[in-house]
Protein backbone atom coordinates (compact mmCIF):
# COMPACT_ATOMS: atom_id res chain seq x y z
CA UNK A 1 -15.70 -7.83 -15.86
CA UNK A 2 -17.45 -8.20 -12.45
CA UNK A 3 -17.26 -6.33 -9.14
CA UNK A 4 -16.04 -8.61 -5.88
CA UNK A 5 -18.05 -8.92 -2.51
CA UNK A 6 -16.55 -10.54 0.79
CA UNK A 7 -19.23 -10.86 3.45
CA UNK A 8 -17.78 -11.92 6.85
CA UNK A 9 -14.68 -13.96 5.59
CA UNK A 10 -12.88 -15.85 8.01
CA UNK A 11 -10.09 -18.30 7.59
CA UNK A 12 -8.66 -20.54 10.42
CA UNK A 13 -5.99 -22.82 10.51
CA UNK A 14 -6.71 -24.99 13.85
CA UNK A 15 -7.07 -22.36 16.79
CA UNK A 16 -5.52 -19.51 14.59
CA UNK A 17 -7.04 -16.90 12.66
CA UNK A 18 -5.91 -15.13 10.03
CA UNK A 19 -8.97 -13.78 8.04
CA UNK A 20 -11.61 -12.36 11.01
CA UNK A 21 -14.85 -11.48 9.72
CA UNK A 22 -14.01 -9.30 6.59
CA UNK A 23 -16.60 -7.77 4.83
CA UNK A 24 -15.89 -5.57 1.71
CA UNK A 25 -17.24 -4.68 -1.63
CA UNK A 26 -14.99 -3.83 -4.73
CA UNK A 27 -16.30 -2.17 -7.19
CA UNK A 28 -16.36 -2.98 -11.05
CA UNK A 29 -13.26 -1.82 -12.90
CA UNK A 30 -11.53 -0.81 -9.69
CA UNK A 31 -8.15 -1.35 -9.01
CA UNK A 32 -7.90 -1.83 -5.35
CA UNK A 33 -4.47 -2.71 -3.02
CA UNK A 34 -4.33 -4.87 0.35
CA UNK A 35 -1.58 -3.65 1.72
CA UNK A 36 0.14 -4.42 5.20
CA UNK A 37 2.59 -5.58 6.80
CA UNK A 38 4.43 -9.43 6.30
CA UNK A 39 1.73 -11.89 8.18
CA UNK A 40 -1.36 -9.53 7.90
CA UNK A 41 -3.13 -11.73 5.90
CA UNK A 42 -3.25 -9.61 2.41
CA UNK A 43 -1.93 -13.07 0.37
CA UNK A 44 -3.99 -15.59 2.26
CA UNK A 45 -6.99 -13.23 1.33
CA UNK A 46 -5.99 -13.09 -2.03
CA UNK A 47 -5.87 -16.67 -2.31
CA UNK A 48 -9.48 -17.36 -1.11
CA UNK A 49 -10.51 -14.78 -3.72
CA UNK A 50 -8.62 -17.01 -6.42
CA UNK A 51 -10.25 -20.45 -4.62
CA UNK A 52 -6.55 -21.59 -3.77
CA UNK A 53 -7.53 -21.64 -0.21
CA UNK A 54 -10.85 -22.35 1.65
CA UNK A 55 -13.04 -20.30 3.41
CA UNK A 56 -13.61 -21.06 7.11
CA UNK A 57 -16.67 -18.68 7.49
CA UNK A 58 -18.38 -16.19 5.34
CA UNK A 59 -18.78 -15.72 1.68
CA UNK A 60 -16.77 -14.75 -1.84
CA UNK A 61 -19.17 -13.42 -3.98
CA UNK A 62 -18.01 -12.74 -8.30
CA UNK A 63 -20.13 -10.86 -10.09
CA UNK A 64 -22.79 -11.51 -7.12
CA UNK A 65 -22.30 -15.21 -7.17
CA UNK A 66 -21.13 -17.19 -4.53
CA UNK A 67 -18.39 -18.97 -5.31
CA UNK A 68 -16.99 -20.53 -2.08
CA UNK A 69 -17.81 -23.79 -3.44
CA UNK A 70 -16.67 -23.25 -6.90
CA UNK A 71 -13.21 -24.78 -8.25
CA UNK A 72 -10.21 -22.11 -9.07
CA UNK A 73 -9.92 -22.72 -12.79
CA UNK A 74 -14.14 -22.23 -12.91
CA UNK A 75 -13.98 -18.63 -10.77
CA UNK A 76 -12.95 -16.44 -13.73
CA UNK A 77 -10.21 -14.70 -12.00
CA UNK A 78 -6.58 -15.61 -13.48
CA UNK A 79 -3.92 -15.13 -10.86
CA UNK A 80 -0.15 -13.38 -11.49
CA UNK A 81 2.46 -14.91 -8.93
CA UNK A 82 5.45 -13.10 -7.22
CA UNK A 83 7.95 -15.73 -8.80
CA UNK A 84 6.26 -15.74 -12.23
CA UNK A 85 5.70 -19.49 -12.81
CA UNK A 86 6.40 -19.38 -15.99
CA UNK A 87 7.42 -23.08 -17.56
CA UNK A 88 11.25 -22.90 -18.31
CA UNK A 89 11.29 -25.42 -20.92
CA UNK A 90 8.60 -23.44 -22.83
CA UNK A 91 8.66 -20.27 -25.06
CA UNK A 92 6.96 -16.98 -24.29
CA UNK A 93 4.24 -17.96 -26.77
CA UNK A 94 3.66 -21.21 -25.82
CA UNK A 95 3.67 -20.29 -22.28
CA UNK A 96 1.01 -17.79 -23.10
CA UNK A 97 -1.08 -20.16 -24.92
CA UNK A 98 -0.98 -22.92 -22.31
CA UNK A 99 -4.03 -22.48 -19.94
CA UNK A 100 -5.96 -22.10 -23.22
CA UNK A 101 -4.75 -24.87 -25.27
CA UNK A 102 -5.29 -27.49 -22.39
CA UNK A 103 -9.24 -26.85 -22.41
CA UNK A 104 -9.20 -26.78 -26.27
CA UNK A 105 -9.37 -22.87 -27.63
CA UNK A 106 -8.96 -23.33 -30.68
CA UNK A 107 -6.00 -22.49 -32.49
CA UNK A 108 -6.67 -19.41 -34.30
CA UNK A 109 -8.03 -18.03 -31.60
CA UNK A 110 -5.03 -18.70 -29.06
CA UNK A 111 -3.07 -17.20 -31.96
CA UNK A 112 -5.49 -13.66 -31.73
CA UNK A 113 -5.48 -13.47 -28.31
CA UNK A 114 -1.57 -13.86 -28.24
CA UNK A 115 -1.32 -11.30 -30.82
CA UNK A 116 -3.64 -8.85 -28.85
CA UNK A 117 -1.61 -9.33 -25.09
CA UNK A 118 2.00 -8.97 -27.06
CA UNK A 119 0.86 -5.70 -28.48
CA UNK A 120 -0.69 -4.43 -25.34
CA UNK A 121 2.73 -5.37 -23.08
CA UNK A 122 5.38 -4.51 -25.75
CA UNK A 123 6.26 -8.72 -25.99
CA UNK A 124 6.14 -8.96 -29.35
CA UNK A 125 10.24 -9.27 -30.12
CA UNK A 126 10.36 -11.71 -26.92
CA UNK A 127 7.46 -14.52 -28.44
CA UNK A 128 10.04 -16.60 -29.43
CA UNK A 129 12.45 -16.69 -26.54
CA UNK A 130 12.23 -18.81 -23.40
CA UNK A 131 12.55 -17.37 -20.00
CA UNK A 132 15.91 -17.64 -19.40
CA UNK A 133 16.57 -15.84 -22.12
CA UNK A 134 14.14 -12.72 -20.93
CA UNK A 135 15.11 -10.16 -17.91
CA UNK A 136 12.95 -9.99 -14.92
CA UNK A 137 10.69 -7.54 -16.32
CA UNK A 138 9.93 -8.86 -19.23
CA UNK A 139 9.06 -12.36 -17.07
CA UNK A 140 6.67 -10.88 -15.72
CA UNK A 141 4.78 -8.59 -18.86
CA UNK A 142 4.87 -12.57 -20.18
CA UNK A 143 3.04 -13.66 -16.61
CA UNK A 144 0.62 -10.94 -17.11
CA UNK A 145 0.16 -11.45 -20.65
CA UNK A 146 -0.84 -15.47 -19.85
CA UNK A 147 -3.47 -13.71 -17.44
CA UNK A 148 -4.60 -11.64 -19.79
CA UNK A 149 -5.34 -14.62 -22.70
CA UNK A 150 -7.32 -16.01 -20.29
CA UNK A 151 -10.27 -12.90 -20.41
CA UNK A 152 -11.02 -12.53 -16.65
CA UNK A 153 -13.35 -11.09 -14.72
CA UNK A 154 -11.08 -10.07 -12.39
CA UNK A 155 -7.15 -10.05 -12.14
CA UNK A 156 -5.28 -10.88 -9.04
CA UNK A 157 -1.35 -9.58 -8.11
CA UNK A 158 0.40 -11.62 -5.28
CA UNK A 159 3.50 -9.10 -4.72
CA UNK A 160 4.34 -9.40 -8.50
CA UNK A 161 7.14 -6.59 -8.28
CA UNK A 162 8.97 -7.79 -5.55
CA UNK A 163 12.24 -9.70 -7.47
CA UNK A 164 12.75 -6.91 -9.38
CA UNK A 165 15.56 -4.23 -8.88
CA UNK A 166 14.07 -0.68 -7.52
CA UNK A 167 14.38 1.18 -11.46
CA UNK A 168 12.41 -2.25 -12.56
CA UNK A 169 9.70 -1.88 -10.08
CA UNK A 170 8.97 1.43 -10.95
CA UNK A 171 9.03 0.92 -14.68
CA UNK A 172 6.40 -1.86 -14.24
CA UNK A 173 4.10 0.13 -11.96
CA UNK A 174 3.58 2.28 -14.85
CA UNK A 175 2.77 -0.68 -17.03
CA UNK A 176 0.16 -2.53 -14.52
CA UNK A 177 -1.43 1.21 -14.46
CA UNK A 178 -1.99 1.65 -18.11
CA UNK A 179 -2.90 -2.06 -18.42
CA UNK A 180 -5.46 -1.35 -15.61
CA UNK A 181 -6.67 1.51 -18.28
CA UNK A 182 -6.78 0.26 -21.23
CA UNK A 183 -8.51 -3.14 -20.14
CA UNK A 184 -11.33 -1.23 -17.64
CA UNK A 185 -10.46 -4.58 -15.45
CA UNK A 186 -11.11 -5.00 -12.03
CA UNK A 187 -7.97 -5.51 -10.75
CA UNK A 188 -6.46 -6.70 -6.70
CA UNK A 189 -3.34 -6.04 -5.77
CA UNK A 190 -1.64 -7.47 -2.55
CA UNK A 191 2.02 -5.80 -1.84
CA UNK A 192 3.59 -4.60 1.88
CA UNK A 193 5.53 -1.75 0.09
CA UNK A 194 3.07 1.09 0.55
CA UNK A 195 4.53 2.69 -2.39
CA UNK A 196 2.84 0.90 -4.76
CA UNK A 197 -0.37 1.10 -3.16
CA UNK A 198 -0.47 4.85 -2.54
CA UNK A 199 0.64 5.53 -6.57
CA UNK A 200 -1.42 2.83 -8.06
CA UNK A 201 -4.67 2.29 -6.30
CA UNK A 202 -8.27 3.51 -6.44
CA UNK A 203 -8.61 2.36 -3.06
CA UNK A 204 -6.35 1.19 -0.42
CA UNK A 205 -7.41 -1.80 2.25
CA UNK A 206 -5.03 -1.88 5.13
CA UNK A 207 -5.09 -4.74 7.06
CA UNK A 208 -3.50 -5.63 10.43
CA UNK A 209 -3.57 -9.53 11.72
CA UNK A 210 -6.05 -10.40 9.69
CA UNK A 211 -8.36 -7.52 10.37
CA UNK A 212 -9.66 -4.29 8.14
CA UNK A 213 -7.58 -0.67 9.90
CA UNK A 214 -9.23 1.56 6.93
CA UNK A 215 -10.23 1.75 3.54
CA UNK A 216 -10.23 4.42 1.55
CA UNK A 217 -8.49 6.30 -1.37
CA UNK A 218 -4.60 6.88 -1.22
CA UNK A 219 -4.79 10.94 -0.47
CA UNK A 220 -7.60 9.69 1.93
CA UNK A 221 -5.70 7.52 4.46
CA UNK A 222 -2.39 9.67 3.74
CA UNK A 223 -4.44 12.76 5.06
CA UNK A 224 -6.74 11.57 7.18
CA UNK A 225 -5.68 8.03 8.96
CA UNK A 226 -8.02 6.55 11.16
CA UNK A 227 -5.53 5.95 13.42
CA UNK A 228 -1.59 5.96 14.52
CA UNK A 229 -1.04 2.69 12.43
CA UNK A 230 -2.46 3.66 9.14
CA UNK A 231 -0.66 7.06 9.72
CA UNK A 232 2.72 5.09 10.43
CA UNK A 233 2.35 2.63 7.64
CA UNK A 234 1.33 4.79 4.61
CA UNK A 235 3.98 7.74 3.97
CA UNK A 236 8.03 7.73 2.82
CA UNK A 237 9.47 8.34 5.10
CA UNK A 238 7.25 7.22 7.97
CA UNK A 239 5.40 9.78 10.28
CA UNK A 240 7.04 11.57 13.56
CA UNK A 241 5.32 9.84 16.63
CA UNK A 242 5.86 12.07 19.77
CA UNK A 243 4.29 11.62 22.89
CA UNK A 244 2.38 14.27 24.47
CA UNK A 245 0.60 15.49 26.75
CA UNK A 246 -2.41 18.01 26.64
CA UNK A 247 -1.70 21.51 28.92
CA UNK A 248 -4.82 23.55 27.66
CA UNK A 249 -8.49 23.06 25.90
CA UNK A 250 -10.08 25.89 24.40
CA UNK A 251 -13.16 24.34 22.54
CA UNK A 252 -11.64 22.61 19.41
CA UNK A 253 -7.94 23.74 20.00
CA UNK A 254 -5.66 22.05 22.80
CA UNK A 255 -2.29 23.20 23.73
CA UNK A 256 0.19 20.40 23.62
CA UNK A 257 3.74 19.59 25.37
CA UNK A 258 6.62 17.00 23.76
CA UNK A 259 9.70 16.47 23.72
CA UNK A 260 10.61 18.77 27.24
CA UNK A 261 10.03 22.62 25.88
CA UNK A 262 7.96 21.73 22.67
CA UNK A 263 4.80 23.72 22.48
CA UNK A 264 2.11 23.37 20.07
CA UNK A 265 -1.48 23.71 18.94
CA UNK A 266 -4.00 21.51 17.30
CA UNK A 267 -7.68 21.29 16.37
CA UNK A 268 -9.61 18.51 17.55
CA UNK A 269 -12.93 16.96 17.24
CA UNK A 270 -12.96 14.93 20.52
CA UNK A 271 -11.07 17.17 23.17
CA UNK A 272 -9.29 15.16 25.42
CA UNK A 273 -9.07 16.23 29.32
CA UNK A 274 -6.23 19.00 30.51
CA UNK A 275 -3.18 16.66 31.73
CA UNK A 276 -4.12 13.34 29.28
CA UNK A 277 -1.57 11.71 27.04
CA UNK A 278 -1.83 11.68 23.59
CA UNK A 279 0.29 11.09 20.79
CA UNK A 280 0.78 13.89 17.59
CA UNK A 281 1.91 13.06 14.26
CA UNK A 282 4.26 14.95 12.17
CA UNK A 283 4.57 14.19 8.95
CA UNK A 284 8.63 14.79 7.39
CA UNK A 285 7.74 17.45 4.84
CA UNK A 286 5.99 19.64 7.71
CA UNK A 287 9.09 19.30 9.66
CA UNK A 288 12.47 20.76 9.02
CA UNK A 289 15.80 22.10 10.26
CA UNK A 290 15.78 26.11 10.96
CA UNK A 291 17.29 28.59 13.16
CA UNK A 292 14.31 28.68 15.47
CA UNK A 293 12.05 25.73 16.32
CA UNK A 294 10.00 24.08 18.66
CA UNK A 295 11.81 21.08 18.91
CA UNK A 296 15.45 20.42 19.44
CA UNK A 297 17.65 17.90 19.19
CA UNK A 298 21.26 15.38 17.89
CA UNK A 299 21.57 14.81 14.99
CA UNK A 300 22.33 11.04 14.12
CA UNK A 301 22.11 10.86 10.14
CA UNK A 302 21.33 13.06 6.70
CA UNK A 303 20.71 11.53 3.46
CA UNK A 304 21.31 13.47 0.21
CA UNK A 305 18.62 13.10 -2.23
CA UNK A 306 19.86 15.83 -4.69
CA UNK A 307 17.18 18.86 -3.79
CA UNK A 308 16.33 17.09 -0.73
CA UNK A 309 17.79 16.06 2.02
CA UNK A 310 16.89 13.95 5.51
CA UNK A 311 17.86 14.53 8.32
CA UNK A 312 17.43 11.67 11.22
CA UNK A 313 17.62 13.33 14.82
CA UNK A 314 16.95 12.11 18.85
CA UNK A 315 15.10 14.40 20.87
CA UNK A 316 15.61 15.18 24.19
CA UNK A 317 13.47 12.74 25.55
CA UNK A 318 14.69 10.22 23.32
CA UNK A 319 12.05 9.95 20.40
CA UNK A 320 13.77 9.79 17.10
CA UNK A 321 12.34 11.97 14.50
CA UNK A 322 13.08 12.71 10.79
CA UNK A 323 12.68 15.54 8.32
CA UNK A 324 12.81 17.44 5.18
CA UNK A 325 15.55 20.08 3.89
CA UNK A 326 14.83 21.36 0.62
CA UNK A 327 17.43 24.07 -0.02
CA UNK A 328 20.61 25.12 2.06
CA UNK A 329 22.99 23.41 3.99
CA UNK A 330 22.08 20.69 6.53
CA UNK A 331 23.14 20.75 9.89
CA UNK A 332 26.35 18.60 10.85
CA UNK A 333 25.97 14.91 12.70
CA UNK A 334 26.30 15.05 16.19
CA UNK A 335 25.61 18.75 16.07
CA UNK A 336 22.71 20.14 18.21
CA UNK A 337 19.66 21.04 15.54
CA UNK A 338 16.21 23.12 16.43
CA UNK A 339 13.29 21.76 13.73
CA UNK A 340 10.33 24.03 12.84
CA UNK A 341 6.81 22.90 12.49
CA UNK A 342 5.66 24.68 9.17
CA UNK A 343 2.00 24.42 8.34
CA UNK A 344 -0.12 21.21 7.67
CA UNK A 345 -2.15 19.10 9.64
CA UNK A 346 -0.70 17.57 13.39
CA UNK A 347 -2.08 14.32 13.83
CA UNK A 348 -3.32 13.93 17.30
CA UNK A 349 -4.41 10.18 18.79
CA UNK A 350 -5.53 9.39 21.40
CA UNK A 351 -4.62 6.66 24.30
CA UNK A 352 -5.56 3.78 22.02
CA UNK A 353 -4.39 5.28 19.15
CA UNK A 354 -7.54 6.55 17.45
CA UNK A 355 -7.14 9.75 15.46
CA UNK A 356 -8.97 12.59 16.93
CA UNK A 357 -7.88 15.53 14.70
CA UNK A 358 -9.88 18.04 12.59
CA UNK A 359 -7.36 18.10 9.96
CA UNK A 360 -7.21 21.85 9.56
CA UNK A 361 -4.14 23.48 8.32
CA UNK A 362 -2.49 24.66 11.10
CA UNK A 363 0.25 27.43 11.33
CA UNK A 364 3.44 26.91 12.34
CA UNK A 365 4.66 26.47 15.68
């Protein structure tokens, strides 16, 4: 296996950019996620890992060799695509033993290493059948297993989960995790559902138009985002953004107002001036419906998830918010509903967006 550098990547197409002077290191055995949203530049990046596309300006570094110049097939990386590409005309096996039996692995061996990636994905009733003939799922255990004949250095995922149904998807997380374990591979994952990164990676790279936001463990950027764009993207459902403004500093702790009689407090490392605008962020499952809150407002929507429920409301001043209601009944749509802020952490950015909160628990408003 072999760890991944990228030292000031760039890619261009004419006068656009789309990769801008990324630098990263991946570790050895690491499973690591680009995640973003559509047009970020996760799969182009991907691709100039693989050698599919070429590098504008910096370098791609395997195993601490530069490989810019170096042809696809040569990089040791083996690629598994969103659509499969699996030859229809062609049997699981024999799709399998392709990539090896066109540079001459001998047959025995083909026949081993077949053997080996059948047993690890469960494939071994499906050798025989061609892919019409297999569901979705198993499509893609026979894409992976291809990747795996081939012995990498490093595996690449370009959205391989999304033409699956939702049950699907979930199943085959679980099965690109304990492949990811039992194989000690270093493994890159590009995907724009932020599910899969937050329960499957090591690390998480976000990326925004072609640029780096944060990197860091899930729990990491969940808990700690380095600003209101990490915060928004990573989290089911998304964050509460409220506007604010700041009424009081005393040292660490400012006194906010939102949302016309909202008052609350927050710790802060970087205090911003009495009468500036921030914005806080309240996560769903620190907000919820109660008799007596600190925000009021309509409610538009709930959605029953068995011991939880949703509820979607407008505020006064027009921000929509949503959160959690585990237990009891949820108040009716159109209705007017106070939410309480229960304890955990109030995001505070600043005017460009830049977290500037301690991340202390904080009691409830």
């Amino acid at each position: 296996m072999a760890g991944v550098t990228l030292a000031g990547v760039s890619k261009s197409y004419g006068t656009v950019n789309v990769i801008r002077d990324i630098s990263l290191s991946i570790n050895d055995g690491e499973f690591l996620v680009f995640v973003g949203p559509s047009g970020c530049g996760k799969s182009t990046l991907l691709r100039m890992i693989a050698g599919f596309e070429t590098i504008t300006g910096g370098d791609v570094l395997l195993g601490g060799n530069r490989v810019n110049d170096m042809a696809a097939r040569d990089r040791g990386v083996a690629m598994v695509f969103q659509n499969y590409a699996l030859y229809p005309h062609m049997t699981a096996r024999e799709n399998m033993a392709f990539g090896l039996r066109n540079i001459g692995t001998p047959k025995v061996e083909i026949a081993s290493r077949i053997d080996k990636a059948a047993a690890i994905l469960q494939l071994e009733p499906y050798l025989d059948r061609k892919p019409k003939a297999l569901s979705g799922g198993q499509r893609q255990r026979v894409a992976i297993g291809r990747a795996i004949m081939r012995e990498p250095d490093v595996f690449l995922f370009d959205e391989p989960l999304s033409n699956l149904d939702a049950a699907l998807r979930v199943s085959m997380r679980t099965e690109i995790a304990k492949l990811h374990h039992r194989l000690a591979a270093t493994m890159i994952y590009v995907t724009h559902d932020q599910t899969e990164a937050m329960t499957m990676a090591d690390r998480i790279v976000v990326l925004r138009d072609g640029q780096i936001e944060q990197v860091g463990a899930p729990i990491e950027l969940y808990e700690r985002p380095a600003n209101a764009f990490v915060a928004g993207f990573l989290g089911a459902p998304r964050i509460n953004l409220l506007p604010a403004t700041v009424t009081a500093v005393d040292g660490e702790t400012v006194e906010l107002a939102c949302a016309g009689d909202a008052r609350l407090t927050a710790k802060v490392r970087a205090s911003p001036a009495k009468g500036d605008t921030v914005t806080i962020g309240l996560r769903p499952e620190i907000l919820s419906p109660a008799d007596e809150g600190a925000l009021s407002g309509i409610v538009d929507v709930v959605e029953q998830l068995g011991s939880l429920q949703l509820v979607y409301a407008t505020l006064a001043d027009g921000t929509a918010i949503v959160s959690e209601l585990r237990g009891g009944a949820a108040p009716s749509i159109g209705s007017v509903a106070r939410f309480a802020i229960g304890p955990g952490t109030r995001h505070v950015f600043d005017a460009n967006k830049v977290s500037i909160t301690l991340h202390s628990e904080v009691d409830g408003a």
